[in-house]
PDB file of N, CA and C in Angstrom:
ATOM      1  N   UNK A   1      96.837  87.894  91.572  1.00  0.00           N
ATOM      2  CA  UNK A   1      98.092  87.544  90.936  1.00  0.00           C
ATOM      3  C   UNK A   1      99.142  88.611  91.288  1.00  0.00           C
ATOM      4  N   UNK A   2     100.388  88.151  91.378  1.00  0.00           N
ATOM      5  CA  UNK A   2     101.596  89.020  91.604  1.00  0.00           C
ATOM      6  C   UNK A   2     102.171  89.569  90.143  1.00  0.00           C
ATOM      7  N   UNK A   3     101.829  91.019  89.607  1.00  0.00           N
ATOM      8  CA  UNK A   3     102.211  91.185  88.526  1.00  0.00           C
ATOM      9  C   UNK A   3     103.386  91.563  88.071  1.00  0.00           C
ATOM     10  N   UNK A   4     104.637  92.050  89.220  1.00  0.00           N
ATOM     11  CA  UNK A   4     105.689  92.140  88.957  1.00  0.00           C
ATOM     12  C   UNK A   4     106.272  91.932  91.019  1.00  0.00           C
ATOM     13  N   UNK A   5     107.675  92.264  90.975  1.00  0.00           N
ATOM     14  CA  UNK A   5     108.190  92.172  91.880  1.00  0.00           C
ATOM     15  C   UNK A   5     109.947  92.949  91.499  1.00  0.00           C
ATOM     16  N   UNK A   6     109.832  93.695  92.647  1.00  0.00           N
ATOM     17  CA  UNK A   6     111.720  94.131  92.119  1.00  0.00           C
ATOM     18  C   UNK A   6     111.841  94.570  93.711  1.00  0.00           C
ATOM     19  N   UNK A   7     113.155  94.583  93.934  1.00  0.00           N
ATOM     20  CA  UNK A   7     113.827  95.043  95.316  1.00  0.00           C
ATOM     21  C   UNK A   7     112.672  96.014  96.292  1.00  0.00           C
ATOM     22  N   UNK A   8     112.126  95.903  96.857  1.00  0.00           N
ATOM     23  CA  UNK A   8     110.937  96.829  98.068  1.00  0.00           C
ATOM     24  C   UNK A   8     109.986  97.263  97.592  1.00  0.00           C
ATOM     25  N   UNK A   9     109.588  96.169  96.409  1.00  0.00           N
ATOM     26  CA  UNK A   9     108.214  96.900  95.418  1.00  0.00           C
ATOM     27  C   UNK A   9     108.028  95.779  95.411  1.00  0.00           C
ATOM     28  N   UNK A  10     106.287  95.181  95.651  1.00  0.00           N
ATOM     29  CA  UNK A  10     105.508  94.458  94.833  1.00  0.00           C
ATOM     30  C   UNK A  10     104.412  94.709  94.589  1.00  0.00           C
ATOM     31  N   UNK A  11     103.442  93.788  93.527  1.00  0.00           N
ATOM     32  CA  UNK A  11     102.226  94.338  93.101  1.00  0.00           C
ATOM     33  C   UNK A  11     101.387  93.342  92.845  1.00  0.00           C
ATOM     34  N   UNK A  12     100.271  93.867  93.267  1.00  0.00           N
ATOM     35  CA  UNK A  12      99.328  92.510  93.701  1.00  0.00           C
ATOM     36  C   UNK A  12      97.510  92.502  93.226  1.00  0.00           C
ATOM     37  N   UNK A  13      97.577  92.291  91.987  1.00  0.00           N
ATOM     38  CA  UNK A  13      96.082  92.817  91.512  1.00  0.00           C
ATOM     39  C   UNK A  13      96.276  94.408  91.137  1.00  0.00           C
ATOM     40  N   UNK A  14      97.064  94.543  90.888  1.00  0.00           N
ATOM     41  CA  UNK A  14      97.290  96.403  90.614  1.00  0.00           C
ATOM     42  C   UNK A  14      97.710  97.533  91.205  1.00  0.00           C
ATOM     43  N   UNK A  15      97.840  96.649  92.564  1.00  0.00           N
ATOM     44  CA  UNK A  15      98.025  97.598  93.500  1.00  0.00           C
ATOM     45  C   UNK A  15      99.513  97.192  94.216  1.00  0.00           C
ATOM     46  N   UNK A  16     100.129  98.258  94.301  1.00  0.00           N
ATOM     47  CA  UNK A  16     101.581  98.603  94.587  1.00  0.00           C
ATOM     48  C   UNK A  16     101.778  98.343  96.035  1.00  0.00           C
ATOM     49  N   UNK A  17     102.631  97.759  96.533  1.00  0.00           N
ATOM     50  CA  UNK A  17     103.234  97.877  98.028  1.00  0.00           C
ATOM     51  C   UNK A  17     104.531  97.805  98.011  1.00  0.00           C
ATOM     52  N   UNK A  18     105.097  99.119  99.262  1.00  0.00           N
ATOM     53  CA  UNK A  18     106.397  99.286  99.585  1.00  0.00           C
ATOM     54  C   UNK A  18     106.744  98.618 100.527  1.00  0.00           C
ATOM     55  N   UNK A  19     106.175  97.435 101.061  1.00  0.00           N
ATOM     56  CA  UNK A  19     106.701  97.191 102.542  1.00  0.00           C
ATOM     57  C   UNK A  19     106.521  95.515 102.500  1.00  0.00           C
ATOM     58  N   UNK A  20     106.669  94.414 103.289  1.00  0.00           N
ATOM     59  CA  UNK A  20     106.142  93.339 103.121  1.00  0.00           C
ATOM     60  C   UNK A  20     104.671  92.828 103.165  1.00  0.00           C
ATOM     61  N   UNK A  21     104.719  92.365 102.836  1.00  0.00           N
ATOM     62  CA  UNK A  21     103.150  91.889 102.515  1.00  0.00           C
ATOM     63  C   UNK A  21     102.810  90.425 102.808  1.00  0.00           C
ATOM     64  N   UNK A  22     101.996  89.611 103.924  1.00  0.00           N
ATOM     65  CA  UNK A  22     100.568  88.830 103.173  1.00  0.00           C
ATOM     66  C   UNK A  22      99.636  88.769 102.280  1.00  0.00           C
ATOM     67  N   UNK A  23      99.862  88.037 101.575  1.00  0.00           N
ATOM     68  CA  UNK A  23      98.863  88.058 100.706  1.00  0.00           C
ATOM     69  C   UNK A  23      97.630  86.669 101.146  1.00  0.00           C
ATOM     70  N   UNK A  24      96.659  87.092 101.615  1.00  0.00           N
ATOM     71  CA  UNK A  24      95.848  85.776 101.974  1.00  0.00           C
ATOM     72  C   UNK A  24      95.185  85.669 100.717  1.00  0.00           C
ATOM     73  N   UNK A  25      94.348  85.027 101.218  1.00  0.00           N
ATOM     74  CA  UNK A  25      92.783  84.124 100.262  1.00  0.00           C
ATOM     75  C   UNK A  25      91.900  85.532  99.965  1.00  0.00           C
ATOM     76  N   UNK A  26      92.041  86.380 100.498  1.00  0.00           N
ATOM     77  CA  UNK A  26      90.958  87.529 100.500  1.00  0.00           C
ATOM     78  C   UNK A  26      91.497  88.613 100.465  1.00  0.00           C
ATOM     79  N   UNK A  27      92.738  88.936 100.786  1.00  0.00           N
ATOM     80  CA  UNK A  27      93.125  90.087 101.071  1.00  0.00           C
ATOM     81  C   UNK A  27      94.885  90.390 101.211  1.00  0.00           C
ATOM     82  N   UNK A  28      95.234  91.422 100.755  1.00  0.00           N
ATOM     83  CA  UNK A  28      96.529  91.456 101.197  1.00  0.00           C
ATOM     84  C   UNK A  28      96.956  92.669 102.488  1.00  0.00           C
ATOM     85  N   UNK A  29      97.396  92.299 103.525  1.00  0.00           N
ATOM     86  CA  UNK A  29      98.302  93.301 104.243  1.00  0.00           C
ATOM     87  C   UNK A  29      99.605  93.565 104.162  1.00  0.00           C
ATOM     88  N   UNK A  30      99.807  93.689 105.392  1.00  0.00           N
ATOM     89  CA  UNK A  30     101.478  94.087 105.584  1.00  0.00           C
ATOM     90  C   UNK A  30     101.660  92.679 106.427  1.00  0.00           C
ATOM     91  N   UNK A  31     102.879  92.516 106.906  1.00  0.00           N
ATOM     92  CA  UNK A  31     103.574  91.476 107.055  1.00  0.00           C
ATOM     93  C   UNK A  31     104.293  91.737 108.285  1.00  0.00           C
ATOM     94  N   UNK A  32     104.203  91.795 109.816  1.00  0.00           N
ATOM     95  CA  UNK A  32     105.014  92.313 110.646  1.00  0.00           C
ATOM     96  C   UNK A  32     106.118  91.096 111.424  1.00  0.00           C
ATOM     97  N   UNK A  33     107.121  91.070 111.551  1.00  0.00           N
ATOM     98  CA  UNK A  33     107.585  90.087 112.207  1.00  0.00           C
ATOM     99  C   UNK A  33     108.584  90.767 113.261  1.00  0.00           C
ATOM    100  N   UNK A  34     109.307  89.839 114.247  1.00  0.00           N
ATOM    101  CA  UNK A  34     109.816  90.104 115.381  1.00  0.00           C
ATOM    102  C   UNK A  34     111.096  90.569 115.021  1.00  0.00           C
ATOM    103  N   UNK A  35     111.624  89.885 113.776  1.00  0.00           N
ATOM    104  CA  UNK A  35     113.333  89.997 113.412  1.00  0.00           C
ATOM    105  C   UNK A  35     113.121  90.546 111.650  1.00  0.00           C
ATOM    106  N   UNK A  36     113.628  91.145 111.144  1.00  0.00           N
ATOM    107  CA  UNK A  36     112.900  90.920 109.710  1.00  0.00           C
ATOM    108  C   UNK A  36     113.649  89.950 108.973  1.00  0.00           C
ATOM    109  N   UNK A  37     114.640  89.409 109.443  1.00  0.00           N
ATOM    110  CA  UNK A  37     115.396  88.333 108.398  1.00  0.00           C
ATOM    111  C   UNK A  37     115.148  87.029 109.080  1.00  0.00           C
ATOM    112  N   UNK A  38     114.218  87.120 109.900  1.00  0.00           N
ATOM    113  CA  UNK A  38     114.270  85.379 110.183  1.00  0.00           C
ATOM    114  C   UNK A  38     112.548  85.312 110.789  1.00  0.00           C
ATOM    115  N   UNK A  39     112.121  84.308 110.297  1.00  0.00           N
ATOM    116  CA  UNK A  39     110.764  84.104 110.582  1.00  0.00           C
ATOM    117  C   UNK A  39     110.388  82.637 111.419  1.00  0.00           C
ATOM    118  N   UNK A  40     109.832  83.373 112.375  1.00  0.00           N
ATOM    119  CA  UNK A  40     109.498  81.770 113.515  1.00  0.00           C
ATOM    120  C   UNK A  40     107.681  81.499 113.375  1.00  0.00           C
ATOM    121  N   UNK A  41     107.471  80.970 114.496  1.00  0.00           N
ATOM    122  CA  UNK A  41     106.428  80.760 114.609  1.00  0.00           C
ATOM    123  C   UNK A  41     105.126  81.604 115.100  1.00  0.00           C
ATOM    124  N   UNK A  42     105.766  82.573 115.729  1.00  0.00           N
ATOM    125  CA  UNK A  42     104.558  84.037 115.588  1.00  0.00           C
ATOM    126  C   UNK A  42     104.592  84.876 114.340  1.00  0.00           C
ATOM    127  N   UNK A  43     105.749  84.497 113.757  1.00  0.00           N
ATOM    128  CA  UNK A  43     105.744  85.622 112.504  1.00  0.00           C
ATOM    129  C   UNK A  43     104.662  84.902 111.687  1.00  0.00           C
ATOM    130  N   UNK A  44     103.704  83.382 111.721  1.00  0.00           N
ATOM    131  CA  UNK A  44     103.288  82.768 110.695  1.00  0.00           C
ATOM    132  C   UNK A  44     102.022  82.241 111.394  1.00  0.00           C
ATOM    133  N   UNK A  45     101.295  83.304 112.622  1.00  0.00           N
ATOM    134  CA  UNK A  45     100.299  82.808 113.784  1.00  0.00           C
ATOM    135  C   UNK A  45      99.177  83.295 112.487  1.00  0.00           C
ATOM    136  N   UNK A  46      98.118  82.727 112.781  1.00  0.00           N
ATOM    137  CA  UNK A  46      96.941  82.941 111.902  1.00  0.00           C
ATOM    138  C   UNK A  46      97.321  82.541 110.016  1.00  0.00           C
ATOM    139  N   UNK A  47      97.876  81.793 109.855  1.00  0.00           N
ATOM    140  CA  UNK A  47      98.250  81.697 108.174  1.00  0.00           C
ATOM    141  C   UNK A  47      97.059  79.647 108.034  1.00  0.00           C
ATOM    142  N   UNK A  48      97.208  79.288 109.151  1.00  0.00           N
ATOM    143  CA  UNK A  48      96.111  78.335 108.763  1.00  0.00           C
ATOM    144  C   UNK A  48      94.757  78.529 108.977  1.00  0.00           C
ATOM    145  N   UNK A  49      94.077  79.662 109.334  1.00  0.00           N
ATOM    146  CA  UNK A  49      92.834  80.204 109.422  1.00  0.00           C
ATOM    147  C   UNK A  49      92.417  80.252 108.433  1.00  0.00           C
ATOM    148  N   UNK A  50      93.195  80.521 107.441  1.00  0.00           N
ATOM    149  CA  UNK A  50      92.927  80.842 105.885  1.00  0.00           C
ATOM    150  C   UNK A  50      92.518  79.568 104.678  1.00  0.00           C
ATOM    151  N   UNK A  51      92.938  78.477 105.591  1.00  0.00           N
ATOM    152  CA  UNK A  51      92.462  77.469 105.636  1.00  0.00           C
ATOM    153  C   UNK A  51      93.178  76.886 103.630  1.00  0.00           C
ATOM    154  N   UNK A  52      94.651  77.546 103.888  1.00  0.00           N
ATOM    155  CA  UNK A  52      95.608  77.170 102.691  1.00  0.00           C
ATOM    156  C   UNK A  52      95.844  76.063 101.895  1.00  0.00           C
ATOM    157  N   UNK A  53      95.570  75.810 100.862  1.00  0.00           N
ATOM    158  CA  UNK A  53      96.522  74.299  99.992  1.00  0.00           C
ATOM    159  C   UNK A  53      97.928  74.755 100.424  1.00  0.00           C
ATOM    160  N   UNK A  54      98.499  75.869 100.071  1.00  0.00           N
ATOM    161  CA  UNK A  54     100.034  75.704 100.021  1.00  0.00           C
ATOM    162  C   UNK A  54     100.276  77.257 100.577  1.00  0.00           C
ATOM    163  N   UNK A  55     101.829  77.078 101.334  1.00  0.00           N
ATOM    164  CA  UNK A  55     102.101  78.664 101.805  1.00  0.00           C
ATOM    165  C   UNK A  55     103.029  79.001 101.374  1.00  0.00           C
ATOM    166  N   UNK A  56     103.619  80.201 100.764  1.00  0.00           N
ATOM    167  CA  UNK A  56     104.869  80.621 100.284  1.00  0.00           C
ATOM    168  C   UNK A  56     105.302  81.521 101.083  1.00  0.00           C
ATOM    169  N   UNK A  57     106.609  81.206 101.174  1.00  0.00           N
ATOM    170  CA  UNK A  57     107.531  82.238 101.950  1.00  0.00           C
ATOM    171  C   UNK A  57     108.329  82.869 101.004  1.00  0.00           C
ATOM    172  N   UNK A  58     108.818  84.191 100.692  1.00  0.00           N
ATOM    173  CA  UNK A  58     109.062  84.853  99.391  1.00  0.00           C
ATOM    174  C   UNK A  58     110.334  85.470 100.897  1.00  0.00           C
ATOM    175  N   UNK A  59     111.728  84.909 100.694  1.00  0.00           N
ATOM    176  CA  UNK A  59     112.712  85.044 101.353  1.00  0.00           C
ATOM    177  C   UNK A  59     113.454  86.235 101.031  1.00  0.00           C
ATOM    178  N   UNK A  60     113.059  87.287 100.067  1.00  0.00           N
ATOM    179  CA  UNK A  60     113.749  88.153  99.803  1.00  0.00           C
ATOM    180  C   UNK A  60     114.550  88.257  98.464  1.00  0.00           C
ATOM    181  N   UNK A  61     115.107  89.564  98.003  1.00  0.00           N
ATOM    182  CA  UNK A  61     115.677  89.290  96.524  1.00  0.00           C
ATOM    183  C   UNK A  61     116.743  88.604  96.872  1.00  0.00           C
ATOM    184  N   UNK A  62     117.836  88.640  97.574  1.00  0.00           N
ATOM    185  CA  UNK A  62     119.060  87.742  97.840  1.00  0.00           C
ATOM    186  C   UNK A  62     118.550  86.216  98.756  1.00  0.00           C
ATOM    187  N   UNK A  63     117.423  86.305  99.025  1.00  0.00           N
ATOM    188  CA  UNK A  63     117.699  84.960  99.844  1.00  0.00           C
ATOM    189  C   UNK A  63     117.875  85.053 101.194  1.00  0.00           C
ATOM    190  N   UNK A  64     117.939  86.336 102.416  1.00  0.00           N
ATOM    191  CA  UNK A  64     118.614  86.391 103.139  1.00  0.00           C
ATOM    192  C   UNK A  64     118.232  85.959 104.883  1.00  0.00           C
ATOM    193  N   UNK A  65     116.279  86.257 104.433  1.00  0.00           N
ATOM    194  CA  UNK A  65     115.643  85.570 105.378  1.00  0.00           C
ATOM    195  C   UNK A  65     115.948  83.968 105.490  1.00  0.00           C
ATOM    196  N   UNK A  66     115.547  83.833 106.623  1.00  0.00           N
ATOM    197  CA  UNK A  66     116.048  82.471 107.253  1.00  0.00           C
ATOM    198  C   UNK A  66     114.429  82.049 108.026  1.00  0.00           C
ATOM    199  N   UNK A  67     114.113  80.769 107.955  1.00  0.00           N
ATOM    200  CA  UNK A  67     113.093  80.315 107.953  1.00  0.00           C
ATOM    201  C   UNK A  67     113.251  79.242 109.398  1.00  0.00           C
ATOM    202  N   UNK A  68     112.964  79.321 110.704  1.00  0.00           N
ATOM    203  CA  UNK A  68     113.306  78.318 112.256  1.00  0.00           C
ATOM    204  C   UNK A  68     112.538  77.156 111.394  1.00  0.00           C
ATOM    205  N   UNK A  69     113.151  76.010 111.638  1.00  0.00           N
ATOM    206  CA  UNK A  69     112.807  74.870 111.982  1.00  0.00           C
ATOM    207  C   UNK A  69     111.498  74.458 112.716  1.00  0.00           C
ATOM    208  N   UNK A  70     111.044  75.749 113.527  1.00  0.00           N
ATOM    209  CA  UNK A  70     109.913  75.389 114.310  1.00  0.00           C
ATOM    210  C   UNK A  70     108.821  75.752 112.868  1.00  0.00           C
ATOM    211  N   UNK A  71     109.123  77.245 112.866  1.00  0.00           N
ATOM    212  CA  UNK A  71     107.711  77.031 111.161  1.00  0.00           C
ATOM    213  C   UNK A  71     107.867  76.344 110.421  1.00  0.00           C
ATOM    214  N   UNK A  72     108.984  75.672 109.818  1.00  0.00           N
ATOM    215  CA  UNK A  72     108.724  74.494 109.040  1.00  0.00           C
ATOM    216  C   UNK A  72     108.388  73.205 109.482  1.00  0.00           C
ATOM    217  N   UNK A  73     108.291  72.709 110.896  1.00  0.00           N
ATOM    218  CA  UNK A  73     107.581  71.865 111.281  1.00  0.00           C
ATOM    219  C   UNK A  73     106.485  71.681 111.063  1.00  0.00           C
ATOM    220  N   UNK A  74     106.141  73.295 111.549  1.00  0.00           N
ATOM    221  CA  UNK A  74     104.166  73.675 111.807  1.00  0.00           C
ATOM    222  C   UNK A  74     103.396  73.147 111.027  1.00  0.00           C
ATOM    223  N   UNK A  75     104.071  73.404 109.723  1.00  0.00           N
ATOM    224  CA  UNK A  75     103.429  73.547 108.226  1.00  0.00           C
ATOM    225  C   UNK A  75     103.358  72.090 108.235  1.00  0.00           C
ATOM    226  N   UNK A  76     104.611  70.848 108.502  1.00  0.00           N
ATOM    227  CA  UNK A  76     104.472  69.872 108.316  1.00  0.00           C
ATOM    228  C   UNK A  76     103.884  69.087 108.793  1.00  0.00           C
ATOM    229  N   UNK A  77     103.362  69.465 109.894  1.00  0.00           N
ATOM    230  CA  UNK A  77     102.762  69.109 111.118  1.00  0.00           C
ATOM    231  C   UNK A  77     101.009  69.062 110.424  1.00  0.00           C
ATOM    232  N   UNK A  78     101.218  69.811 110.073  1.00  0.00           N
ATOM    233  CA  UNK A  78      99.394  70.214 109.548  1.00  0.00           C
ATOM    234  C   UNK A  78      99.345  70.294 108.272  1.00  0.00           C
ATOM    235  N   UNK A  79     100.290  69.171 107.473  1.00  0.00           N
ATOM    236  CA  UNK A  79     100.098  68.712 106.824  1.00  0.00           C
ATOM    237  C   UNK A  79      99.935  69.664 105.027  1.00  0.00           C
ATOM    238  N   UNK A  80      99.915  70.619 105.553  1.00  0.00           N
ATOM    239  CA  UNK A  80     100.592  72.633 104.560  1.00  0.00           C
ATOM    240  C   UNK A  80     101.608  72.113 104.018  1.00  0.00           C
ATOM    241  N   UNK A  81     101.274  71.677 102.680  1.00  0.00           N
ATOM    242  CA  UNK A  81     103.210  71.846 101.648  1.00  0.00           C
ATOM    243  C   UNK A  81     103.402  73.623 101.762  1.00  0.00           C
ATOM    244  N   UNK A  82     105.037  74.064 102.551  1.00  0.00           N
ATOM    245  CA  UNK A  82     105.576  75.773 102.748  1.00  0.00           C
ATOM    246  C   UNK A  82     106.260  75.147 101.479  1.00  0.00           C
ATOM    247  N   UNK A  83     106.449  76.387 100.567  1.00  0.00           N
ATOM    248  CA  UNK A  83     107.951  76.814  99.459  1.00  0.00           C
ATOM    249  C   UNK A  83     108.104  77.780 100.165  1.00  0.00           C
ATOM    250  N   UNK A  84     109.203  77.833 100.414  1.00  0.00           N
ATOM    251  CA  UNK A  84     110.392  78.760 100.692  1.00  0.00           C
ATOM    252  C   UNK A  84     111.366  79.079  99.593  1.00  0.00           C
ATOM    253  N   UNK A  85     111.268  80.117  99.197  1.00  0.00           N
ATOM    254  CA  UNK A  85     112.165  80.154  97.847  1.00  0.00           C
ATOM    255  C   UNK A  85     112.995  82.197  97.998  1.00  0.00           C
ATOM    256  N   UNK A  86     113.317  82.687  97.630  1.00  0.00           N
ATOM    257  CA  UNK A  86     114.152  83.931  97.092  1.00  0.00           C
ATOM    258  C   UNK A  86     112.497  84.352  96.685  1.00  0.00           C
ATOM    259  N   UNK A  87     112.511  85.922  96.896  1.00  0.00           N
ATOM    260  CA  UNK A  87     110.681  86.413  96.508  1.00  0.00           C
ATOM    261  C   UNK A  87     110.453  86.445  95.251  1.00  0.00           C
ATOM    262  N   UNK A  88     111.546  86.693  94.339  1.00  0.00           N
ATOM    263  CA  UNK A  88     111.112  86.923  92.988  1.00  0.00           C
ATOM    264  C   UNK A  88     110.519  85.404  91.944  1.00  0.00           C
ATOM    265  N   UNK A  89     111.196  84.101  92.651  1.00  0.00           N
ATOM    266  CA  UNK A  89     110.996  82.684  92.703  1.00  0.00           C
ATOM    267  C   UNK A  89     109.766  82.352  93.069  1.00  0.00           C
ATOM    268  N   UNK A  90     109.536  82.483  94.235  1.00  0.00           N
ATOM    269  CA  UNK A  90     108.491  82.889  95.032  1.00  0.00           C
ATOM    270  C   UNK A  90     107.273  83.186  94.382  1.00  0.00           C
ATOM    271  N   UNK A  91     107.418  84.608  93.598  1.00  0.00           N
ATOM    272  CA  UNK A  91     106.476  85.065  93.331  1.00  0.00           C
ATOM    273  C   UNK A  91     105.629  84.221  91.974  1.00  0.00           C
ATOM    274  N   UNK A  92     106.704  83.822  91.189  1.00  0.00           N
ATOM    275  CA  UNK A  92     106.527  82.927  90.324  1.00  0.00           C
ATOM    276  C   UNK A  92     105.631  81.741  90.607  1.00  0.00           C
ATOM    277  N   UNK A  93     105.990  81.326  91.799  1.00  0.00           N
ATOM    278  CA  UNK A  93     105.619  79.656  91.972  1.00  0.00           C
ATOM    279  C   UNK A  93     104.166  80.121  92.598  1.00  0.00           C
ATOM    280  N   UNK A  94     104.159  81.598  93.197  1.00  0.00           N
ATOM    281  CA  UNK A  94     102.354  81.505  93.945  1.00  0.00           C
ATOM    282  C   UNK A  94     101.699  82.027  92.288  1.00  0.00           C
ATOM    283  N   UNK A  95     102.030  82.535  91.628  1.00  0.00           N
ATOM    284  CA  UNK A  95     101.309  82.970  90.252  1.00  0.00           C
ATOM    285  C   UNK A  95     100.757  81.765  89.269  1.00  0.00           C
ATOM    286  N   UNK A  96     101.952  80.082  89.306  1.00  0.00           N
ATOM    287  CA  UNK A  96     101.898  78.921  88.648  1.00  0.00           C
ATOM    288  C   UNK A  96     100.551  78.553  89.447  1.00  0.00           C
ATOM    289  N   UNK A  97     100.421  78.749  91.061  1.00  0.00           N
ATOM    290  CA  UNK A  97      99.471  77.686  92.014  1.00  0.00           C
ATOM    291  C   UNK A  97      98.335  78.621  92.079  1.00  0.00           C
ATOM    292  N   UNK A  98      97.770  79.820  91.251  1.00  0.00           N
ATOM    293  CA  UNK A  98      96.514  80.748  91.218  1.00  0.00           C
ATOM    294  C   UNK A  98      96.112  80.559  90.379  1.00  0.00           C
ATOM    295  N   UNK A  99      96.960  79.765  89.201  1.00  0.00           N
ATOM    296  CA  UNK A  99      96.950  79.928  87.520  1.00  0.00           C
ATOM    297  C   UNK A  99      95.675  78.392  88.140  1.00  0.00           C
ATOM    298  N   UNK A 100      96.451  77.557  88.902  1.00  0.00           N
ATOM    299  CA  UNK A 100      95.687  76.105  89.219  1.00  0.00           C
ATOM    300  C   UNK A 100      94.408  75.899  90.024  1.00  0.00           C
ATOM    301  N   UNK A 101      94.450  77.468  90.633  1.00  0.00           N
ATOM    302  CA  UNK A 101      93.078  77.707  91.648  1.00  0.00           C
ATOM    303  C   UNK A 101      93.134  77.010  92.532  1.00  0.00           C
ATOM    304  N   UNK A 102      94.411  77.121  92.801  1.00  0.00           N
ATOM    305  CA  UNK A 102      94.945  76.616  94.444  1.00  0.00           C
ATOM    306  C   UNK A 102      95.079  77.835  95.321  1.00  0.00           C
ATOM    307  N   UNK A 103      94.752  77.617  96.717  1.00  0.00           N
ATOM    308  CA  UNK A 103      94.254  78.529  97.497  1.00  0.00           C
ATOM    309  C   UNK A 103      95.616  77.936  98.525  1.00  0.00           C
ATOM    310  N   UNK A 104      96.106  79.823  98.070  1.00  0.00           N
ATOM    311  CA  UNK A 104      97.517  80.058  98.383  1.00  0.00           C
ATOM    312  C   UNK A 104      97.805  81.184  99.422  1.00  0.00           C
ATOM    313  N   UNK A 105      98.262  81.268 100.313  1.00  0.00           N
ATOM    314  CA  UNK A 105      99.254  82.459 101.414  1.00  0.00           C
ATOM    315  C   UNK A 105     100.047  82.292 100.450  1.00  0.00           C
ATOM    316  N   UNK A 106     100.807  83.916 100.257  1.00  0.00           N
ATOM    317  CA  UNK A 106     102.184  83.958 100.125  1.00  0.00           C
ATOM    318  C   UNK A 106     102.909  85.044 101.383  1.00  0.00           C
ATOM    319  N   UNK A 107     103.705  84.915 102.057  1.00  0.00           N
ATOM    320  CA  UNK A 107     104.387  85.804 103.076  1.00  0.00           C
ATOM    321  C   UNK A 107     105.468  86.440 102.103  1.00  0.00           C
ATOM    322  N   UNK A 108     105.494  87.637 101.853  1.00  0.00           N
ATOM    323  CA  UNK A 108     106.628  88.367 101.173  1.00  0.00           C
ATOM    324  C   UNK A 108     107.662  89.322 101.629  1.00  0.00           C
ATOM    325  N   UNK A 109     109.081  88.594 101.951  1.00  0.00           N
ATOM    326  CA  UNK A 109     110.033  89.530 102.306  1.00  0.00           C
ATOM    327  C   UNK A 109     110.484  90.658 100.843  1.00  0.00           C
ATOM    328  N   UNK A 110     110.283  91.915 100.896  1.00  0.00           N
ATOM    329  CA  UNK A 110     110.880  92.566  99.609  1.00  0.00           C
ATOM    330  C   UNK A 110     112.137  93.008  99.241  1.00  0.00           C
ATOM    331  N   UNK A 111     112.790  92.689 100.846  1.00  0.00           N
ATOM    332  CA  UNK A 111     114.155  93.695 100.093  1.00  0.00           C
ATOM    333  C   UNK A 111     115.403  92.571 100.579  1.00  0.00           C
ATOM    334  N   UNK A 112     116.724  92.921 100.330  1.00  0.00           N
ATOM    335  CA  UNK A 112     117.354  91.764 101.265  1.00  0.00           C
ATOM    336  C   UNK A 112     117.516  90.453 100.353  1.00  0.00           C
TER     337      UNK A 112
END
């Protein structure tokens, strides 16, 4: 569960991160992408391995990431309901779909 979230801080089972984060089915890392405000289709390579009900994209506290058309295909393509929402929204809606024991990615932009 995501127990709080504020501007370049989140927390995830207890444990604090300063930087972006995956959060998979098993594990959370860091989050590396090519641009940091816009996410394509390598920024989101390996997120169906995980073999997801649903993926969240946590766009940042303002909203500012921008999401290509090509990853939101992907997802649609393979049949993955993505939320894309602002992270603190975000964080909310992957906490409602853990509460349901739905097996969730969330991708988390933190700052921005």
């Amino acid at each position: 569960m995501i127990d709080k979230y504020e501007f370049g801080l989140i927390s995830v089972d207890g444990k604090e991160y300063n930087h972006d984060v995956w959060i998979g089915i098993q594990e959370v890392s860091e989050w590396f992408r090519g641009d940091s405000h816009f996410v394509d289709l390598e920024d989101i390579e390996g997120v169906l391995d995980e073999n997801p009900e649903y993926v969240i994209i946590g766009t940042g506290k303002s909203g500012l990431v921008k999401v290509s058309a090509d990853a939101k295909n992907f997802f649609l393509d393979h049949k993955v309901p993505v939320i894309i929402k602002e992270t603190n929204q975000a964080a909310i809606e992957y906490n409602e779909l853990k509460k349901q024991r739905k097996r969730v990615v969330a991708l988390m932009h933190l700052t921005c």
